[in-house]
Protein backbone atom coordinates (compact mmCIF):
# COMPACT_ATOMS: atom_id res chain seq x y z
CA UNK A 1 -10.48 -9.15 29.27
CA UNK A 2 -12.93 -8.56 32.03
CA UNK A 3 -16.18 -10.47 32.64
CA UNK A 4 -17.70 -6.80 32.36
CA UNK A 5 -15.99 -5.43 29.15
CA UNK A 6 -17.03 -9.37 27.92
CA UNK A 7 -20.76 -8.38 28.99
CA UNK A 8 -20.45 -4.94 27.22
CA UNK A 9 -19.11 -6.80 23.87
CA UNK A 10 -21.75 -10.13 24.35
CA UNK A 11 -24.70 -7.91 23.64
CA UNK A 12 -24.09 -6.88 20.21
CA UNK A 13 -22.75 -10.55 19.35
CA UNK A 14 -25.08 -12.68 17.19
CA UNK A 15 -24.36 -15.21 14.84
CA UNK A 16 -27.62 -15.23 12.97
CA UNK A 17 -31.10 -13.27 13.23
CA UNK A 18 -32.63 -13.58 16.53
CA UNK A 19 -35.87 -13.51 14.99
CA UNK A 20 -34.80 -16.25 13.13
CA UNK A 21 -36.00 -20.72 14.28
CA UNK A 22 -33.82 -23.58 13.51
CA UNK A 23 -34.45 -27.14 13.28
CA UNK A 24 -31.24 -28.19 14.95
CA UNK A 25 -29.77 -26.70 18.24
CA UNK A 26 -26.74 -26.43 16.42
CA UNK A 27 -28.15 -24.10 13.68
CA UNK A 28 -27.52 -20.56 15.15
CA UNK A 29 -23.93 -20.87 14.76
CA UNK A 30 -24.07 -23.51 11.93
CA UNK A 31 -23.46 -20.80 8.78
CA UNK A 32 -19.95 -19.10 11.05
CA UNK A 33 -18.75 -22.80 11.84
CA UNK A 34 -18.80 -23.85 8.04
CA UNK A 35 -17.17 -20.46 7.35
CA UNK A 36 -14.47 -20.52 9.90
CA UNK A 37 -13.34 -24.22 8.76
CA UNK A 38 -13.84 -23.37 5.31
CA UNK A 39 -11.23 -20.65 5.70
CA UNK A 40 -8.86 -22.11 7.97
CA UNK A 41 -8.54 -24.93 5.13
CA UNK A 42 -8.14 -22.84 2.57
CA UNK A 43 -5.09 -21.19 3.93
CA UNK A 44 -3.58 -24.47 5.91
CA UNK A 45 -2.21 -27.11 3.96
CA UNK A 46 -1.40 -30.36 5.51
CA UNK A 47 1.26 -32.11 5.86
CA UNK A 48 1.71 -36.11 5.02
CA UNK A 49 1.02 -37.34 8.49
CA UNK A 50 -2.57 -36.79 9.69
CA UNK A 51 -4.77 -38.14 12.47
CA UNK A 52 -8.41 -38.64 13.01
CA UNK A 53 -8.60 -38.85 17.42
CA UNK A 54 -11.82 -38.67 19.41
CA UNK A 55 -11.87 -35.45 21.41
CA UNK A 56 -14.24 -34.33 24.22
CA UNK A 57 -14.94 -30.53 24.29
CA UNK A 58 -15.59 -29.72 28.23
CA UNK A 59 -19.00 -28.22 29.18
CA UNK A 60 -20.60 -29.05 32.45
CA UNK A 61 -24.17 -27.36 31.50
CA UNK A 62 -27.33 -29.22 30.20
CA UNK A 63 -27.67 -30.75 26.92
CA UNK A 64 -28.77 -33.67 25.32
CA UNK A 65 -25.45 -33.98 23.29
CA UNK A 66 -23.57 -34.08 26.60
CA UNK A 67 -21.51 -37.33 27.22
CA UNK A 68 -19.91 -38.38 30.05
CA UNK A 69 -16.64 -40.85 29.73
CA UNK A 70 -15.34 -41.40 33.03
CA UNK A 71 -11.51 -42.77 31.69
CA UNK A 72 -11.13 -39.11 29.95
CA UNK A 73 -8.70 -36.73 31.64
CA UNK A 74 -11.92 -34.39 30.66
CA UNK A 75 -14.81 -36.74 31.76
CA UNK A 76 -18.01 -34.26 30.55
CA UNK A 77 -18.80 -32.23 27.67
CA UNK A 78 -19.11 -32.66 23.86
CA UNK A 79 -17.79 -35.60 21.67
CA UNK A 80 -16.18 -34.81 18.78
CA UNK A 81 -13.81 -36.39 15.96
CA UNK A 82 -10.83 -34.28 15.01
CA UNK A 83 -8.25 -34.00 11.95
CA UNK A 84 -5.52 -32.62 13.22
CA UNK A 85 -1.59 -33.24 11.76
CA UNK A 86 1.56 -32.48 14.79
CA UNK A 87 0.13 -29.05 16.05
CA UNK A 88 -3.84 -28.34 14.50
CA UNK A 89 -6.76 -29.32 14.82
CA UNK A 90 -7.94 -28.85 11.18
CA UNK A 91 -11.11 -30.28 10.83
């Protein structure tokens, strides 16, 4: 997909009412997140051998939830703890 067709679809995309104030920065896509992983568990069923890892999610913009590890193959970004079995990320 081009960065213009992307342009032409990004303006009708919203995740909640624009109109709309949250107390966390995370609260405009809060309701779609719990929906998405709500679904993918409901149709994915684990296997025995699971895995909780540390992950870091690259972004190179400005936020306070930014860290920056300097030992990660992916240095910047976002922190996050995973589930994941062999081949998904589940949770």
């Amino acid at each position: 997909m081009g960065c213009t067709r992307w342009h032409q679809l990004d303006r009708y995309l919203y995740t909640a009412e624009v109109s709309q104030t949250f107390q966390s920065p995370f609260g405009r896509v809060w309701d779609l997140s719990e929906l998405l992983r709500a679904r993918s568990l409901q149709y994915w069923r684990p296997g025995k051998h699971l895995c909780v890892d540390e992950a870091i999610a690259r972004f190179t913009g400005r936020a306070s939830e930014v860290v920056i590890i300097k030992t990660k193959p992916t240095p910047e970004g976002f922190k996050i703890w995973c589930l994941a079995n062999d081949r998904v990320v589940l949770n």
